[in-house]
N, C-alpha and C. Protein backbone atom coordinates (compact mmCIF):
# COMPACT_ATOMS: atom_id res chain seq x y z
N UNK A 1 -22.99 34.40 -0.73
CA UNK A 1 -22.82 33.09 -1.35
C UNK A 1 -22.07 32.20 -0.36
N UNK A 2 -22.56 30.76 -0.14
CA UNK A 2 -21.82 30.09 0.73
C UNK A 2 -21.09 29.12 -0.21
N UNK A 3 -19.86 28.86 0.61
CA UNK A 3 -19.12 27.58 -0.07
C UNK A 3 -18.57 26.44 0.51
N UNK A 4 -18.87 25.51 0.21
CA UNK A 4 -18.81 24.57 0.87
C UNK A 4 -17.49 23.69 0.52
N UNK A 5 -16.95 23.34 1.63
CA UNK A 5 -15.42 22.57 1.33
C UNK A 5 -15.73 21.18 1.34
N UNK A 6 -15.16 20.70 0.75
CA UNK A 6 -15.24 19.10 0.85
C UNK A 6 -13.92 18.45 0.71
N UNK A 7 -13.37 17.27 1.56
CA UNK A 7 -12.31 16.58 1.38
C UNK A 7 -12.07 15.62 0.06
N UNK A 8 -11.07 15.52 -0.50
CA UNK A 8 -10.67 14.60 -1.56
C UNK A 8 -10.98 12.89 -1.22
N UNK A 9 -11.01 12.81 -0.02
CA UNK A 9 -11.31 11.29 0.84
C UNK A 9 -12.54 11.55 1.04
N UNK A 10 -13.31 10.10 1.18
CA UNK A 10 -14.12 10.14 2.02
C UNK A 10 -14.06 9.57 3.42
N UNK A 11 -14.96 10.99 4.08
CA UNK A 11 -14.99 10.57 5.54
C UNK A 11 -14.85 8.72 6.25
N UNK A 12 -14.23 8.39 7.03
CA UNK A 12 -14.07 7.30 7.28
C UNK A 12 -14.41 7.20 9.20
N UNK A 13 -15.22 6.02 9.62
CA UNK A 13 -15.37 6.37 10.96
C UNK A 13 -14.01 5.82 11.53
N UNK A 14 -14.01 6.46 12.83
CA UNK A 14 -12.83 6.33 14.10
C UNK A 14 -11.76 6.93 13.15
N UNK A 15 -12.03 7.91 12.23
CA UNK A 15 -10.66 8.50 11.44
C UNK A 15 -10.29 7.68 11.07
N UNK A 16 -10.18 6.40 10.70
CA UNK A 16 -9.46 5.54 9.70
C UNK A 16 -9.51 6.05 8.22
N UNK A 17 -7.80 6.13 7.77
CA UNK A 17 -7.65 6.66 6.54
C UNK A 17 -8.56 5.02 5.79
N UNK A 18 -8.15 5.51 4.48
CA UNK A 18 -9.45 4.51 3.64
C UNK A 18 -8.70 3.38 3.09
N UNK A 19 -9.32 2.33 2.91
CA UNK A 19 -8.28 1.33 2.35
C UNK A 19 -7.88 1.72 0.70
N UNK A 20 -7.05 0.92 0.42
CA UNK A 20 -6.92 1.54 -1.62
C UNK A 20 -7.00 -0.06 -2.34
N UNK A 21 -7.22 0.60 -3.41
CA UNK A 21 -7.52 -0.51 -4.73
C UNK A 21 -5.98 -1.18 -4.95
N UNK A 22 -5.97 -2.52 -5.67
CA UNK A 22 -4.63 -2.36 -6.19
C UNK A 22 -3.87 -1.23 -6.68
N UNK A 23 -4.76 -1.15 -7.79
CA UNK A 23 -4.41 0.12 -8.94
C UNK A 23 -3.67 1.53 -8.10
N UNK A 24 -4.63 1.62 -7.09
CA UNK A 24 -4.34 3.19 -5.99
C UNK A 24 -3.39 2.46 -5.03
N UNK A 25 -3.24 1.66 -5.07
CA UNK A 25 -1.89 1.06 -3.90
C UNK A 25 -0.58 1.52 -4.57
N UNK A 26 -0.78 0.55 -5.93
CA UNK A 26 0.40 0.68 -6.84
C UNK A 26 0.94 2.18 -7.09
N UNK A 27 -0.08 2.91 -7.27
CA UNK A 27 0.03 4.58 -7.70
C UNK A 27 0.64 4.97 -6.58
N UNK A 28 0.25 4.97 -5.45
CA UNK A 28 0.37 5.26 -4.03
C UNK A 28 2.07 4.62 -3.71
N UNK A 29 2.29 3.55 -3.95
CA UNK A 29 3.99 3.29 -4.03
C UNK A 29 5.04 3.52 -5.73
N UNK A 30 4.43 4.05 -6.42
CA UNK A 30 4.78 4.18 -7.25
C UNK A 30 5.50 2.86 -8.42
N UNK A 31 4.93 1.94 -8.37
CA UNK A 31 4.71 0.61 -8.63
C UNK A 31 3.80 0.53 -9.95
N UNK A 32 3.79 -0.37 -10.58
CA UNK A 32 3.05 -1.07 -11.45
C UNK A 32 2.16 -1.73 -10.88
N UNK A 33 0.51 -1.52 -11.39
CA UNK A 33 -0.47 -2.82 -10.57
C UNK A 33 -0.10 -4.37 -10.93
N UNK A 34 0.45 -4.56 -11.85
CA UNK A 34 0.76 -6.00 -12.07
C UNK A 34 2.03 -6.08 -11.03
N UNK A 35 3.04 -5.44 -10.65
CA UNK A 35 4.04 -5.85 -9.61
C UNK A 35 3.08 -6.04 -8.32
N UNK A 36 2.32 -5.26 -7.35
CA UNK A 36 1.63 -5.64 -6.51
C UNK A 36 1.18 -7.03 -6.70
N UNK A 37 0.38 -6.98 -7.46
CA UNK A 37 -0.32 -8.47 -8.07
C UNK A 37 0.11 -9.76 -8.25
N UNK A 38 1.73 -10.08 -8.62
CA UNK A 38 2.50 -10.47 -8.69
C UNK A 38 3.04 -11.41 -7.48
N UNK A 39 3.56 -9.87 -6.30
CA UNK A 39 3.93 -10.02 -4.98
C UNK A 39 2.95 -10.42 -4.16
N UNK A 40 1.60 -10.33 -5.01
CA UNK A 40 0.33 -11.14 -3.12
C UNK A 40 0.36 -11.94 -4.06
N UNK A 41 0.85 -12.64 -5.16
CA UNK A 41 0.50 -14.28 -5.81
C UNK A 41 1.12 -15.12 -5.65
N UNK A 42 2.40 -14.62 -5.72
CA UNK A 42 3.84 -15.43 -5.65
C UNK A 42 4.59 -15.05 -4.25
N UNK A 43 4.29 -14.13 -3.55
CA UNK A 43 5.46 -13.65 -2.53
C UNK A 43 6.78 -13.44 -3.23
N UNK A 44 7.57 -12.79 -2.51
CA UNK A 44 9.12 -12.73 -2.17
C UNK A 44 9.81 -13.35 -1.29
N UNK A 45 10.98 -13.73 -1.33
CA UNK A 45 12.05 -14.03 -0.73
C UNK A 45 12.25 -13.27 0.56
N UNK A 46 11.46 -13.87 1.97
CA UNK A 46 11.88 -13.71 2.77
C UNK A 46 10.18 -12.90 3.20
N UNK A 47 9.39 -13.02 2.33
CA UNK A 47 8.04 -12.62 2.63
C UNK A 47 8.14 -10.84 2.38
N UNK A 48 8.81 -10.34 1.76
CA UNK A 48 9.25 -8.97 1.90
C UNK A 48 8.21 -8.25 0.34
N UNK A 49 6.79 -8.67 0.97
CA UNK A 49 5.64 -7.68 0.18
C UNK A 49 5.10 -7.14 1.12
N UNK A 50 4.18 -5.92 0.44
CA UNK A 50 3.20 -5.11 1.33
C UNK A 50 1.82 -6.01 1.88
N UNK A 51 1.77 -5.69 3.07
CA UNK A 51 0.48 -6.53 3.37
C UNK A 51 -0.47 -6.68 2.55
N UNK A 52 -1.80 -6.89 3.05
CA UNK A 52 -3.31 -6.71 1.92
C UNK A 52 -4.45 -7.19 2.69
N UNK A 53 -4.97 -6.75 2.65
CA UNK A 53 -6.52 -7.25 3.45
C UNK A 53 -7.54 -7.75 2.16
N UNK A 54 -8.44 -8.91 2.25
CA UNK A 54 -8.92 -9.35 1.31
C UNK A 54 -10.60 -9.38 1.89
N UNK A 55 -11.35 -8.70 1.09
CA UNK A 55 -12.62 -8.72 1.56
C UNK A 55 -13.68 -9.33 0.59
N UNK A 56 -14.01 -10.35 0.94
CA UNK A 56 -14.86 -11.17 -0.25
C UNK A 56 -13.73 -11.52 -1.65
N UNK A 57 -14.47 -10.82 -2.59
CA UNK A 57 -13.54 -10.98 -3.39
C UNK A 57 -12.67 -9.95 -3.69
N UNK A 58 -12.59 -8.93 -2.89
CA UNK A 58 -11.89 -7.53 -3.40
C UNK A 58 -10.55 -7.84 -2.54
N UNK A 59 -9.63 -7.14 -2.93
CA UNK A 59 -8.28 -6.74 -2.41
C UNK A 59 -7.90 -5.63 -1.97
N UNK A 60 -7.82 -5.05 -0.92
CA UNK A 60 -7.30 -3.68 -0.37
C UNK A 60 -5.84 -3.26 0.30
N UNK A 61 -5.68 -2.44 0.03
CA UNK A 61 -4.06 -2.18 0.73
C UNK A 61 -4.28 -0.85 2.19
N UNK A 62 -3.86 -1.08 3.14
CA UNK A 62 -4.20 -0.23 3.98
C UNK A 62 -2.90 0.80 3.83
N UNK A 63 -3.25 2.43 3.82
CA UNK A 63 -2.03 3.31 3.46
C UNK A 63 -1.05 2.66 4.48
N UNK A 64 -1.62 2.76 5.58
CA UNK A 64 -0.14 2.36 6.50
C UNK A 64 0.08 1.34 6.91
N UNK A 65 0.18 -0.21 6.48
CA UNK A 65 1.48 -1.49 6.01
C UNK A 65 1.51 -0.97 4.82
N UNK A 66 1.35 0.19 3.63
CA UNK A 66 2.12 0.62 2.95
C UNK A 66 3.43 1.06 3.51
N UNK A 67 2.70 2.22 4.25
CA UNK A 67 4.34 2.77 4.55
C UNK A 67 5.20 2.22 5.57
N UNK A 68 4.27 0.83 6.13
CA UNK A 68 5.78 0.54 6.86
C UNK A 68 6.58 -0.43 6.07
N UNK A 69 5.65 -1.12 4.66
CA UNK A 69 6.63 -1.49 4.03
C UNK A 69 7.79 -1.01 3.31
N UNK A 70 7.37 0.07 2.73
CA UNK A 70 8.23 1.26 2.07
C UNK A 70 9.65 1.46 3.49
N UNK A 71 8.78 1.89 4.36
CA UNK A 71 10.14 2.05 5.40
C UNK A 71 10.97 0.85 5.60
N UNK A 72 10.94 -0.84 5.57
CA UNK A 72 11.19 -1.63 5.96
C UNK A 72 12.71 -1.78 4.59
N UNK A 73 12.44 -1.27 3.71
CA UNK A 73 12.87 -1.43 2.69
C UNK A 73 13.82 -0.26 2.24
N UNK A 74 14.13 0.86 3.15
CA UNK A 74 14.74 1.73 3.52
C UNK A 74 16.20 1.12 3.32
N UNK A 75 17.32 2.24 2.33
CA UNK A 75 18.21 1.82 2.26
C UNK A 75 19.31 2.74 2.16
N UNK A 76 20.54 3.09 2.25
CA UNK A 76 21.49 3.76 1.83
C UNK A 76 22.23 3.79 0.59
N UNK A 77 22.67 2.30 0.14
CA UNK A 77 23.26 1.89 -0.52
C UNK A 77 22.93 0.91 -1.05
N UNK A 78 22.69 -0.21 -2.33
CA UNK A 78 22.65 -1.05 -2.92
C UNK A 78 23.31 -2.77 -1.98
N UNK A 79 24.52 -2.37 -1.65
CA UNK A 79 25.02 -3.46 -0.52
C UNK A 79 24.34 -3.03 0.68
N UNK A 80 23.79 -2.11 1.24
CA UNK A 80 22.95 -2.29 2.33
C UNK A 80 21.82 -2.99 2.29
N UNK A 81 21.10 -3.01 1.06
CA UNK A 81 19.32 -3.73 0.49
C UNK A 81 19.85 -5.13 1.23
N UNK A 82 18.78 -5.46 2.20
CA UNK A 82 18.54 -6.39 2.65
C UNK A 82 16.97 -7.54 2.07
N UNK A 83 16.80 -7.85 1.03
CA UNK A 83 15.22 -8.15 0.63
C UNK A 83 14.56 -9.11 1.51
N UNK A 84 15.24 -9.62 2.86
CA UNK A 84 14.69 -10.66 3.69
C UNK A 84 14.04 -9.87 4.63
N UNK A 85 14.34 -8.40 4.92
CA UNK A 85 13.75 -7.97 5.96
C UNK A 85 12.15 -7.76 5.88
């Protein structure tokens, strides 16, 4: 019997991980889709949202300006949170 493996992603060329939905962005930062939604409508103070790539009419989040937003936002302490960075 053969078995065949398959990845949870789909294959993407030049290895590019895949872009995500709001919904899978939000999940993916552990967020609410209306907070994403929110932050590409209105911005923040000091521009301090996750990027987004907009294709026609769709919206995508690329995993990584996820995580360099997540990292940008990196903190120790409550008086360390900087929200301009």
């Amino acid at each position: 019997m053969q078995t065949h493996v398959t990845s949870a992603e789909p294959a993407m060329p030049h290895g590019r991980r895949p872009l995500l939905t709001t919904t899978e962005a939000a999940t993916y930062c552990g967020l609410a889709k209306n907070t994403l939604e929110k932050m590409r409508l209105y911005g923040r103070k000091g521009d301090n949202s996750p990027r987004f790539i907009k294709l026609g009419t769709a919206v995508r989040y690329h995993p990584d300006d996820l995580d360099a937003w997540i990292d940008r936002n990196r903190a120790i302490t409550t008086s360390e949170y900087d929200p301009t960075n």
